[in-house]
PDB file of N, CA and C in Angstrom:
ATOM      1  N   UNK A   1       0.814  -1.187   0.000  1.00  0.00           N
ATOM      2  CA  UNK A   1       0.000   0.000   0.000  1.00  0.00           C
ATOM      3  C   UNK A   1       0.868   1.266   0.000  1.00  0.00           C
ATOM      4  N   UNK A   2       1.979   1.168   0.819  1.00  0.00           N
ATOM      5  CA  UNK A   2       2.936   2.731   1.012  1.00  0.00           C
ATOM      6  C   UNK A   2       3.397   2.648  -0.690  1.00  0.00           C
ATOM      7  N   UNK A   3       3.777   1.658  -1.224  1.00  0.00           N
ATOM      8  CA  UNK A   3       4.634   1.591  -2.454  1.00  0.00           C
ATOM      9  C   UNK A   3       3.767   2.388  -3.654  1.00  0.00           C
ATOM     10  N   UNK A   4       2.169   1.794  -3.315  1.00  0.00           N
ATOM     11  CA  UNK A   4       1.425   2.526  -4.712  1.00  0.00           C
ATOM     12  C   UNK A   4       0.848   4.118  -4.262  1.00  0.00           C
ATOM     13  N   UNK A   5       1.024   4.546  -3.381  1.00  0.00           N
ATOM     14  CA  UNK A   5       0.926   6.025  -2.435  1.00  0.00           C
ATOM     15  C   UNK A   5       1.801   6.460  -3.063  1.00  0.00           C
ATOM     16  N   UNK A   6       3.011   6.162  -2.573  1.00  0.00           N
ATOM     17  CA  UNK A   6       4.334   6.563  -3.219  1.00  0.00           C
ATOM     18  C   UNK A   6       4.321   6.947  -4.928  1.00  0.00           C
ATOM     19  N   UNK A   7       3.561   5.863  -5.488  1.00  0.00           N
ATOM     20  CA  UNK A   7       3.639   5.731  -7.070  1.00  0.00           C
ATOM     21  C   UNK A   7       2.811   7.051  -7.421  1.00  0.00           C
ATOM     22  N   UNK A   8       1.604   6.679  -6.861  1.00  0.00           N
ATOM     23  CA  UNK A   8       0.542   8.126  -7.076  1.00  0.00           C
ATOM     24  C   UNK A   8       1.156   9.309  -6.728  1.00  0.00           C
ATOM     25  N   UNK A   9       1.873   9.471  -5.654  1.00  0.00           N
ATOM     26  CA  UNK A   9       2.220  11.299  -5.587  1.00  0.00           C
ATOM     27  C   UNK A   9       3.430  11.453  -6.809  1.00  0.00           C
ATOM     28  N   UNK A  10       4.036  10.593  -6.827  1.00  0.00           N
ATOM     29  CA  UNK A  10       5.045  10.545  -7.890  1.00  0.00           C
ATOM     30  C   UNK A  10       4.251  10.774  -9.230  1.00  0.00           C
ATOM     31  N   UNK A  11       2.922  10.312  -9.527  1.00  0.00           N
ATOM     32  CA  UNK A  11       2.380  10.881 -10.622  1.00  0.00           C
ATOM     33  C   UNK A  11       1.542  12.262 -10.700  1.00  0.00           C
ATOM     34  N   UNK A  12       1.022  12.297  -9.562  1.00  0.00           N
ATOM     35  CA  UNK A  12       0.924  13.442  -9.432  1.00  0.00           C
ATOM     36  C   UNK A  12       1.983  14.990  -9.819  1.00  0.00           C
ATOM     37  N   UNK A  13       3.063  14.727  -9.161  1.00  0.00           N
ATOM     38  CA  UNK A  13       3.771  15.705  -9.587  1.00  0.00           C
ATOM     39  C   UNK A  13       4.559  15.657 -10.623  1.00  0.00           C
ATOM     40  N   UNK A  14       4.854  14.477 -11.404  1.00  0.00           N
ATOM     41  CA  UNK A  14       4.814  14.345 -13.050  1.00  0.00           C
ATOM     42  C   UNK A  14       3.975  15.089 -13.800  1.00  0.00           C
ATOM     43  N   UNK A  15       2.381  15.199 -13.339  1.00  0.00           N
ATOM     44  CA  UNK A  15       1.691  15.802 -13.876  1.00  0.00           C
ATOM     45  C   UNK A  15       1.475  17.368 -13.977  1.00  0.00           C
ATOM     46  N   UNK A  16       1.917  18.254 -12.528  1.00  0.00           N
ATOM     47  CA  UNK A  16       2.186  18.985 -12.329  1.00  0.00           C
ATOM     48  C   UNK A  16       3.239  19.394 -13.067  1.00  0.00           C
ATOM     49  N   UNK A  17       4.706  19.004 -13.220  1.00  0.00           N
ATOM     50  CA  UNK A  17       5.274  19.431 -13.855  1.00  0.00           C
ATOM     51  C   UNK A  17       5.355  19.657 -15.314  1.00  0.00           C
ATOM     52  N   UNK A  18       5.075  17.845 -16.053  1.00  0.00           N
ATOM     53  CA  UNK A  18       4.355  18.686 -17.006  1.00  0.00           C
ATOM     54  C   UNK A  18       3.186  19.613 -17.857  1.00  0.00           C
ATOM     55  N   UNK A  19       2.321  19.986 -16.513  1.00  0.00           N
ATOM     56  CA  UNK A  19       1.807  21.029 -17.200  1.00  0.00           C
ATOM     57  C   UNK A  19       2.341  22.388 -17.391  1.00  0.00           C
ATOM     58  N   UNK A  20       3.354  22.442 -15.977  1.00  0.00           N
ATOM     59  CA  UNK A  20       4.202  23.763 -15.821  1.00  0.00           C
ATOM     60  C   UNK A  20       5.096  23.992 -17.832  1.00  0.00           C
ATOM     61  N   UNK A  21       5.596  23.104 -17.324  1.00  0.00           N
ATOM     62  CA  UNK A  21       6.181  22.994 -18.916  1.00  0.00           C
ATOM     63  C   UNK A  21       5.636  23.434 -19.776  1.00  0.00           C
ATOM     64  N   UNK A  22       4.282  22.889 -20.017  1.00  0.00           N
ATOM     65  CA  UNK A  22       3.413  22.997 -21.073  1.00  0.00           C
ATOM     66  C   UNK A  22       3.288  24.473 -21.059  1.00  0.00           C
ATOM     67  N   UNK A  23       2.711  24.860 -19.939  1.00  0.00           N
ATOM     68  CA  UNK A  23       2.636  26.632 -19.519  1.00  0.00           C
ATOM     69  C   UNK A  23       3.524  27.124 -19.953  1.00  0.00           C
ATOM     70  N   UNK A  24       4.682  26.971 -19.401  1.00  0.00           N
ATOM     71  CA  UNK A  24       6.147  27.906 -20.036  1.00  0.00           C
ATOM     72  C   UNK A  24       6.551  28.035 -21.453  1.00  0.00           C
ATOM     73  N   UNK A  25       6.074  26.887 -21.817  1.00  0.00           N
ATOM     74  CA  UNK A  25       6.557  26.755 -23.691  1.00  0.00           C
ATOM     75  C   UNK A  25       5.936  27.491 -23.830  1.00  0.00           C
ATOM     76  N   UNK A  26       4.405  27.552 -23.762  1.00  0.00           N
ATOM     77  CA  UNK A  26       3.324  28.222 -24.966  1.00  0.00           C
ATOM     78  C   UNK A  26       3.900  29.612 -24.615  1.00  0.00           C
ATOM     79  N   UNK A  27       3.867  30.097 -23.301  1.00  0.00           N
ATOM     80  CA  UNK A  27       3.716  31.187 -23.478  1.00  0.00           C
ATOM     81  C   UNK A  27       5.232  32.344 -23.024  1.00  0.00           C
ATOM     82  N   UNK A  28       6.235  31.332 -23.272  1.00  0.00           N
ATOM     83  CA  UNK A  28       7.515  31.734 -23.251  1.00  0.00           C
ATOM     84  C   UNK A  28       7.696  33.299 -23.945  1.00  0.00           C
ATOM     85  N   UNK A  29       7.503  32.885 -25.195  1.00  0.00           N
ATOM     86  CA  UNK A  29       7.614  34.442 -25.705  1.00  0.00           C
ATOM     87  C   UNK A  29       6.464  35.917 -25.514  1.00  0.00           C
ATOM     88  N   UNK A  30       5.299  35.265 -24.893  1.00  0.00           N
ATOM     89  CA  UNK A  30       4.672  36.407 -24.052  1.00  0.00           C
ATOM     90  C   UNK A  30       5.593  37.178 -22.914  1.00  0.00           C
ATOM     91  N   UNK A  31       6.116  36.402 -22.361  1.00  0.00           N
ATOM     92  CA  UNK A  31       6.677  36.808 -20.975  1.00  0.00           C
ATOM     93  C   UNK A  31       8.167  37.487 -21.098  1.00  0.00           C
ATOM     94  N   UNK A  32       8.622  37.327 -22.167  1.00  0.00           N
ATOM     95  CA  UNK A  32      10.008  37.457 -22.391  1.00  0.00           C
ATOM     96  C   UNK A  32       9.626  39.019 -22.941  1.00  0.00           C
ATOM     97  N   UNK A  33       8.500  39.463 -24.253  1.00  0.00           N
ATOM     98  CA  UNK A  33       8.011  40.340 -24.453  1.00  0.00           C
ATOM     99  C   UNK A  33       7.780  41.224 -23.445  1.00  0.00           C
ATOM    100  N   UNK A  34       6.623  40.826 -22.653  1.00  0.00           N
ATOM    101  CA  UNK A  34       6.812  41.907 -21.293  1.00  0.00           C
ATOM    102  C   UNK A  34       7.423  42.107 -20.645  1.00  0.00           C
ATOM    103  N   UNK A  35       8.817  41.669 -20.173  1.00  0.00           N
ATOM    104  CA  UNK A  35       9.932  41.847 -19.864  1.00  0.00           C
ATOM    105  C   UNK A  35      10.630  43.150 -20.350  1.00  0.00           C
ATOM    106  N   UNK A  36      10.626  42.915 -21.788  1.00  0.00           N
ATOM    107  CA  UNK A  36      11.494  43.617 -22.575  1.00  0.00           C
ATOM    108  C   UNK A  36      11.043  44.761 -22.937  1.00  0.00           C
ATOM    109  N   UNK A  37       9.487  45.210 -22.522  1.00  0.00           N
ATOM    110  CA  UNK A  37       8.487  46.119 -22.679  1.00  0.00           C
ATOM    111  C   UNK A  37       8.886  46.693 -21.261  1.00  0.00           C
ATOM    112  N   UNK A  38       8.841  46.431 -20.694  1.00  0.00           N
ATOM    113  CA  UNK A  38       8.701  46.695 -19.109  1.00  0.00           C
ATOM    114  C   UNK A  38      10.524  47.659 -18.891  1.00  0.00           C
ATOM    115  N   UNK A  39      11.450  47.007 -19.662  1.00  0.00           N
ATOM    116  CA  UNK A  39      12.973  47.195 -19.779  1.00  0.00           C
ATOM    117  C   UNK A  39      12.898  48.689 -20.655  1.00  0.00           C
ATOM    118  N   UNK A  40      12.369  48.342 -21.462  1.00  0.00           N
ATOM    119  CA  UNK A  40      12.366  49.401 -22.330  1.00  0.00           C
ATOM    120  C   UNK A  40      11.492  50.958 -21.836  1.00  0.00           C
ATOM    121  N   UNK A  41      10.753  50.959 -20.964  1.00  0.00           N
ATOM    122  CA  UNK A  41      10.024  51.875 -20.094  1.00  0.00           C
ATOM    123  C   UNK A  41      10.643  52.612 -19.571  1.00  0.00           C
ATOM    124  N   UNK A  42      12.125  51.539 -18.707  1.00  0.00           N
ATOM    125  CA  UNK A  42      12.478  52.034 -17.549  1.00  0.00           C
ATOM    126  C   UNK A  42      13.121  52.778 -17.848  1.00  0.00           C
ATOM    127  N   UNK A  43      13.665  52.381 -19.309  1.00  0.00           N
ATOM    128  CA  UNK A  43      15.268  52.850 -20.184  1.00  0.00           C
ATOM    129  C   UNK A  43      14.546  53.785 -21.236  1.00  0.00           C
ATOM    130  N   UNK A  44      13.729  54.699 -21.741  1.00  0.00           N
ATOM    131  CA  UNK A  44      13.429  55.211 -22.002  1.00  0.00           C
ATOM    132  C   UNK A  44      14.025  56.708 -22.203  1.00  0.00           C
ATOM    133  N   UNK A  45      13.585  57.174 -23.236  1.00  0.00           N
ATOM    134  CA  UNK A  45      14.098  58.884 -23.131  1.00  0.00           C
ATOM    135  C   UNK A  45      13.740  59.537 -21.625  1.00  0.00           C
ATOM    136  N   UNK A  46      14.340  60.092 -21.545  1.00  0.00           N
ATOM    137  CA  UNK A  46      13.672  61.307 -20.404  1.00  0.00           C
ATOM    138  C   UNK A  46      12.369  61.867 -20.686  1.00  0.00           C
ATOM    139  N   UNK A  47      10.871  62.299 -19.955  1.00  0.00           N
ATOM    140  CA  UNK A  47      10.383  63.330 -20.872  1.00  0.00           C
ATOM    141  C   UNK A  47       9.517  61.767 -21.312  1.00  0.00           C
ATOM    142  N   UNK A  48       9.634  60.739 -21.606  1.00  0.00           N
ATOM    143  CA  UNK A  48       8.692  59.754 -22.752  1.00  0.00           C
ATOM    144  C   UNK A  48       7.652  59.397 -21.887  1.00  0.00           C
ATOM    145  N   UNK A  49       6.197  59.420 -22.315  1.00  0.00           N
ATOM    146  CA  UNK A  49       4.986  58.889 -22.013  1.00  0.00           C
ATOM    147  C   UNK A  49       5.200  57.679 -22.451  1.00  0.00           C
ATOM    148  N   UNK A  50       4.858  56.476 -20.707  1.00  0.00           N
ATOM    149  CA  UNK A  50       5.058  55.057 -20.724  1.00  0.00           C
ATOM    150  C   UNK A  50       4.033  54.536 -21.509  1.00  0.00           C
ATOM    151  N   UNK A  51       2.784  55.178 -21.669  1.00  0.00           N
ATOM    152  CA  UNK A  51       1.820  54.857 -22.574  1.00  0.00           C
ATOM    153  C   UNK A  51       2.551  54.971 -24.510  1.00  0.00           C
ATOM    154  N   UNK A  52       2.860  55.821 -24.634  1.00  0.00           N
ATOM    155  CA  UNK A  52       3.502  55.670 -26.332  1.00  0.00           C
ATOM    156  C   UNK A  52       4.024  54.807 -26.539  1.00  0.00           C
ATOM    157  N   UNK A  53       5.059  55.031 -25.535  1.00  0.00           N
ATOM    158  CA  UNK A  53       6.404  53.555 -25.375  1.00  0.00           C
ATOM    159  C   UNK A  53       5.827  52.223 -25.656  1.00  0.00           C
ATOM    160  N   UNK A  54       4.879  51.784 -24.304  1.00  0.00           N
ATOM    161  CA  UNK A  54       3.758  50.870 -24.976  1.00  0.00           C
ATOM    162  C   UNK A  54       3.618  50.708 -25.923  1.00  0.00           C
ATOM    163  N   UNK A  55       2.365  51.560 -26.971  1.00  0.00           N
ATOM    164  CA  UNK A  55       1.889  51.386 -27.857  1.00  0.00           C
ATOM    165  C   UNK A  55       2.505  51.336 -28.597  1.00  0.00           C
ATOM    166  N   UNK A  56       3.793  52.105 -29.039  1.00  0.00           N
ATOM    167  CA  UNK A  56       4.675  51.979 -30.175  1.00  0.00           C
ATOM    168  C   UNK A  56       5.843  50.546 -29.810  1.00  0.00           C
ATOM    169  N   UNK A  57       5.842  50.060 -28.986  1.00  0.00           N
ATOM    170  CA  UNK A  57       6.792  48.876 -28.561  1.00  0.00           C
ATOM    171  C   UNK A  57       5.432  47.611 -29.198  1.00  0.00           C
ATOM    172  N   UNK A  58       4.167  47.993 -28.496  1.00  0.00           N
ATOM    173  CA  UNK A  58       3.596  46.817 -29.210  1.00  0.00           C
ATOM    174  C   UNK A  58       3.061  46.384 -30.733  1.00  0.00           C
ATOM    175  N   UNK A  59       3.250  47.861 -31.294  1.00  0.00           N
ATOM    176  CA  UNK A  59       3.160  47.727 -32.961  1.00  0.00           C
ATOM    177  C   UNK A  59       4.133  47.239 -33.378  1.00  0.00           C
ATOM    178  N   UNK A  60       5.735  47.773 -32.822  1.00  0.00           N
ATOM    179  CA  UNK A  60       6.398  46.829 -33.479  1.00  0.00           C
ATOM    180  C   UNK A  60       6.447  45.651 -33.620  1.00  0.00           C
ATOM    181  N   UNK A  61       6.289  44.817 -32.229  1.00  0.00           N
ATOM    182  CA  UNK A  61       6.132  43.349 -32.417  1.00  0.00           C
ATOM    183  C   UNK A  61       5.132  42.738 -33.081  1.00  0.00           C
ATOM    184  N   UNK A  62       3.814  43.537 -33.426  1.00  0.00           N
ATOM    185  CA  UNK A  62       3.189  43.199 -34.220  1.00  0.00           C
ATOM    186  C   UNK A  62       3.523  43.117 -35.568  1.00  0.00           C
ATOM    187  N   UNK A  63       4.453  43.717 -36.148  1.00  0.00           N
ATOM    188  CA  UNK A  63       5.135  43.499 -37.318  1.00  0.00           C
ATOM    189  C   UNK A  63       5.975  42.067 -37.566  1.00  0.00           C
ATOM    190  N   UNK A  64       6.661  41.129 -36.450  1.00  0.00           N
ATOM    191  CA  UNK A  64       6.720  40.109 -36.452  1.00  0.00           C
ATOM    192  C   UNK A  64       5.538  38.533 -36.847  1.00  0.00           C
ATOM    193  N   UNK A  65       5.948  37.791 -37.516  1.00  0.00           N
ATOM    194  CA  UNK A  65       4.656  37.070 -38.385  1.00  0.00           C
ATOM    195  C   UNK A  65       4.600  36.086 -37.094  1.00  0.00           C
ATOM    196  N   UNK A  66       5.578  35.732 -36.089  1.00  0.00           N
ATOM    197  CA  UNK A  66       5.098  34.523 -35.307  1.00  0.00           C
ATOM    198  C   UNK A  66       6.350  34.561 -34.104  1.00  0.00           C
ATOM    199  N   UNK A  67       5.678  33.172 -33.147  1.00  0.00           N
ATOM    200  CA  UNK A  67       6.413  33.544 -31.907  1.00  0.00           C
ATOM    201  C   UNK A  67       8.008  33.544 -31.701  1.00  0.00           C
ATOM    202  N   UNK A  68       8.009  32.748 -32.815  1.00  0.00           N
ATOM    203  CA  UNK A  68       9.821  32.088 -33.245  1.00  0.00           C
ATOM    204  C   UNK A  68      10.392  33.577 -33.260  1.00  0.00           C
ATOM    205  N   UNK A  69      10.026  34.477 -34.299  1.00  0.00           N
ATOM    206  CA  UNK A  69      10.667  35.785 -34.762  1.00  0.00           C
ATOM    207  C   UNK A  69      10.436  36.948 -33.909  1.00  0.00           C
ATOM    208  N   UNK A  70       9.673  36.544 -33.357  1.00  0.00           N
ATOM    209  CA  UNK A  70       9.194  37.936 -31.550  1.00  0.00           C
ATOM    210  C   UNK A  70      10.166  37.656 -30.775  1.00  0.00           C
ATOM    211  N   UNK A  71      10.332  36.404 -30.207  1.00  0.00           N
ATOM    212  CA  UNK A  71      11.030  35.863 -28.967  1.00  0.00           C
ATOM    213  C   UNK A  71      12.503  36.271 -29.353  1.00  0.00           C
ATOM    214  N   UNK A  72      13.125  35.938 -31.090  1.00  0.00           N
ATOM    215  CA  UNK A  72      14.339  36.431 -31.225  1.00  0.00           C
ATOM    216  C   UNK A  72      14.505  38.443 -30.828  1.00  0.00           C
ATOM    217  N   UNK A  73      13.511  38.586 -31.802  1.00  0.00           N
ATOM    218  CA  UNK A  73      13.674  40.249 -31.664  1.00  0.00           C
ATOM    219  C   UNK A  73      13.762  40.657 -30.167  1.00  0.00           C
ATOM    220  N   UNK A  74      12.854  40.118 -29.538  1.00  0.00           N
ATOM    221  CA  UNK A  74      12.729  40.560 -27.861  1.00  0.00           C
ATOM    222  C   UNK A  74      14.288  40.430 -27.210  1.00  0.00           C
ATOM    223  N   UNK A  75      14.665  39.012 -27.410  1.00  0.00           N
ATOM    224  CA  UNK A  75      15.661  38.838 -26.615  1.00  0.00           C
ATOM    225  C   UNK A  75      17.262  39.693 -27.395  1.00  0.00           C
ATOM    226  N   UNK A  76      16.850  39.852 -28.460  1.00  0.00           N
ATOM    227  CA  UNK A  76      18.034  40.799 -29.616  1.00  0.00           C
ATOM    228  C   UNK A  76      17.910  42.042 -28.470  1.00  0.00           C
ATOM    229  N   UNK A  77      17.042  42.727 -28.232  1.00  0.00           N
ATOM    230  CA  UNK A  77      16.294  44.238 -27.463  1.00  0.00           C
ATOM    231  C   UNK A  77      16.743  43.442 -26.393  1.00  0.00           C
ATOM    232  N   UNK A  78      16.874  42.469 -25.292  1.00  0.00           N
ATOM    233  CA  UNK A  78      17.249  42.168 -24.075  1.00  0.00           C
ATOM    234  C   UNK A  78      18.346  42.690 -23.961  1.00  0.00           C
ATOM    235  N   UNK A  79      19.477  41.897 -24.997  1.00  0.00           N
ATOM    236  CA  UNK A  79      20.965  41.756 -24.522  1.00  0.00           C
ATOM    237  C   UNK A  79      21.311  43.487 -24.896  1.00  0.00           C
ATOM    238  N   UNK A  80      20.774  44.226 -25.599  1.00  0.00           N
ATOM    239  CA  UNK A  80      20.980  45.779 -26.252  1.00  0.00           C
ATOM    240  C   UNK A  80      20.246  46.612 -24.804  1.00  0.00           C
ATOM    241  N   UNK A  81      19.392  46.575 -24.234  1.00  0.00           N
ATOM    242  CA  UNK A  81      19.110  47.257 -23.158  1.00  0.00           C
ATOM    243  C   UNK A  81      19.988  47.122 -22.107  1.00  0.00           C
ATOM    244  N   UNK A  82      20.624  46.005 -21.877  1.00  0.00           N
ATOM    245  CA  UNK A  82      21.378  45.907 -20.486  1.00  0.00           C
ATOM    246  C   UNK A  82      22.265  46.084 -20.393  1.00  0.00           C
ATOM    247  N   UNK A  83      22.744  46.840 -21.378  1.00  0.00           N
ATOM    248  CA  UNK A  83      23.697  47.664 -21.771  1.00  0.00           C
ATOM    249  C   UNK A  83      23.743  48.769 -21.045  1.00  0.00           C
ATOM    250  N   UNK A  84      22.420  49.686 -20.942  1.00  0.00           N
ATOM    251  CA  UNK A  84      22.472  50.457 -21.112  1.00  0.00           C
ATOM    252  C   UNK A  84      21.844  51.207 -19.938  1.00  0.00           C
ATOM    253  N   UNK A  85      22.158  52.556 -19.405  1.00  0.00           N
ATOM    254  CA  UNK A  85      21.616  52.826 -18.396  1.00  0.00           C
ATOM    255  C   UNK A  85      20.017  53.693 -18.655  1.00  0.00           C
ATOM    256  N   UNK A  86      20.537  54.639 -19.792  1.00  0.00           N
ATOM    257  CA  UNK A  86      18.792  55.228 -20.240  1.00  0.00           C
ATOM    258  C   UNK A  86      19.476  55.258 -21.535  1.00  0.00           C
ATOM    259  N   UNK A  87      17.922  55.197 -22.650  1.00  0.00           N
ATOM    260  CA  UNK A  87      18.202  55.473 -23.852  1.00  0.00           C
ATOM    261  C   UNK A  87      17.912  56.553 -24.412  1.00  0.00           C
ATOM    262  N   UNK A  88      19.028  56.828 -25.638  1.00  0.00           N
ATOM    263  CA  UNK A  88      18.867  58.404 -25.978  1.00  0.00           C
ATOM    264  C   UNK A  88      17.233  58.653 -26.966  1.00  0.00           C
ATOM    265  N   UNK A  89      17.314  59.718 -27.580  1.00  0.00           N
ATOM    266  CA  UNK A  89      15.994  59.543 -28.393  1.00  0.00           C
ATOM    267  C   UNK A  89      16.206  59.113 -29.813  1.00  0.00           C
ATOM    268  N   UNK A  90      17.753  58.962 -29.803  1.00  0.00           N
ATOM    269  CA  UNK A  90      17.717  58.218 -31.645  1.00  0.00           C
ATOM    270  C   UNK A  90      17.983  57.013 -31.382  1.00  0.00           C
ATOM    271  N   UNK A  91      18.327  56.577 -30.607  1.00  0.00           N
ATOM    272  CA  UNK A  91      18.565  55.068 -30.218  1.00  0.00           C
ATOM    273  C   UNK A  91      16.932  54.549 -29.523  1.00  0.00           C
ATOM    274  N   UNK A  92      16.365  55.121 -28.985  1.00  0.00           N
ATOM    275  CA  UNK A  92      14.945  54.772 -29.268  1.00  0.00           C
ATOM    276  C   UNK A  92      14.513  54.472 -30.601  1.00  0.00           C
ATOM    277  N   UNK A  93      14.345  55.528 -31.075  1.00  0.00           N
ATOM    278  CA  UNK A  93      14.427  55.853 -32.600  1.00  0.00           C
ATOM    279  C   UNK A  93      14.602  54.704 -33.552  1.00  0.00           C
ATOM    280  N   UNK A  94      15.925  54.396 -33.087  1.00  0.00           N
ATOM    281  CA  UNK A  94      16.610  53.142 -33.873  1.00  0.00           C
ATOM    282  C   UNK A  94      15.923  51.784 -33.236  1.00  0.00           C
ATOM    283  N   UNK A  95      15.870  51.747 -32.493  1.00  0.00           N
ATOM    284  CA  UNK A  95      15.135  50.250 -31.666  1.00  0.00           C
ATOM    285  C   UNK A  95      13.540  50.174 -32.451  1.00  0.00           C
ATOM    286  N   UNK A  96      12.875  51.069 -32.569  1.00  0.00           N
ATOM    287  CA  UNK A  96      11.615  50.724 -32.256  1.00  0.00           C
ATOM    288  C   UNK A  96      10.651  52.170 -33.315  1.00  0.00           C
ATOM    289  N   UNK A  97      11.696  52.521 -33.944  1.00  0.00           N
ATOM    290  CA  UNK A  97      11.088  53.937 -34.465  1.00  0.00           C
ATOM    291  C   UNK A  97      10.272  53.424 -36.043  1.00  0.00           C
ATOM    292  N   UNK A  98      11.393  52.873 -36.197  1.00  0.00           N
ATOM    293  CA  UNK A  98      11.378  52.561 -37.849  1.00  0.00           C
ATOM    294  C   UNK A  98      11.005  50.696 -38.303  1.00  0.00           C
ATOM    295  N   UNK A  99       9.746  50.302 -37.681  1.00  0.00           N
ATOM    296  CA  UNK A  99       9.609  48.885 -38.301  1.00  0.00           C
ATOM    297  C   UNK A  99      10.655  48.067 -39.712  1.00  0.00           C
ATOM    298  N   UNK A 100      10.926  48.599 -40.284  1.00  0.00           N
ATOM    299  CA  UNK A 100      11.327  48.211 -41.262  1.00  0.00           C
ATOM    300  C   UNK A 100      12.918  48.102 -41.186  1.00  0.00           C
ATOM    301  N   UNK A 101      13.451  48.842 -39.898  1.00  0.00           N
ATOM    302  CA  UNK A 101      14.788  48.590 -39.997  1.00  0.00           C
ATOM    303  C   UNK A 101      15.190  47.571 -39.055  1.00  0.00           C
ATOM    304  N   UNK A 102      15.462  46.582 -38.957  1.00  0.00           N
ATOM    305  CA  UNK A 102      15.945  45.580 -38.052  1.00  0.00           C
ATOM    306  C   UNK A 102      17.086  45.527 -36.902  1.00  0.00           C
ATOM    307  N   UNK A 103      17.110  46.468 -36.075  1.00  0.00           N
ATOM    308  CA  UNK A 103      18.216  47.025 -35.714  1.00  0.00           C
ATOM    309  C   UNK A 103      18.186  46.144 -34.202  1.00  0.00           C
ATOM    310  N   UNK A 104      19.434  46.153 -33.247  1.00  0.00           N
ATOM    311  CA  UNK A 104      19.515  45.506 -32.510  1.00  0.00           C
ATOM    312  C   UNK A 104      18.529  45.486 -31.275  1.00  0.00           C
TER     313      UNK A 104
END
């Protein structure tokens, strides 16, 4: 009886974990996004409404066709923010100004 107790909590938290998993995959590149939204706020021009920042941070990623090519761009914008202590307004500019330019 202790042995199949044993077996059951052991499946139990098999199950638990992989749903955690399951959770983290799908929505890996949501979270990495708001991260990098949230980074980009802090690091902002002087003077910038967190609301624009927003809205213009989330059009850009909307220009990405899927999660593969968000999650890269986001984390491209990770390793380029932590760089940095605030960003100027052409290096905003350059990040997030111009959809069409692919910049770091």
């Amino acid at each position: 009886m202790i042995f199949s107790r044993r077996l059951g909590i052991i499946g139990i938290l098999l199950a638990f974990t992989l749903v955690a998993y399951a959770v983290a995959n799908r929505y890996s590149a949501t979270i990495v996004t708001h991260v990098v939204e949230q980074a980009l706020i802090q690091k902002s021009p002087p003077g910038s409404d967190p609301t624009v920042v927003r809205q213009r941070f989330r059009a850009h990623m909307k220009t990405f066709p899927d999660d593969d090519s968000k999650l890269k761009r986001a984390l491209g914008l990770s390793q380029y923010l932590e760089k940095l202590q605030r960003l100027s307004g052409e290096q905003f500019e350059a990040l997030i100004g111009n959809e069409s330019k692919p910049t770091p």
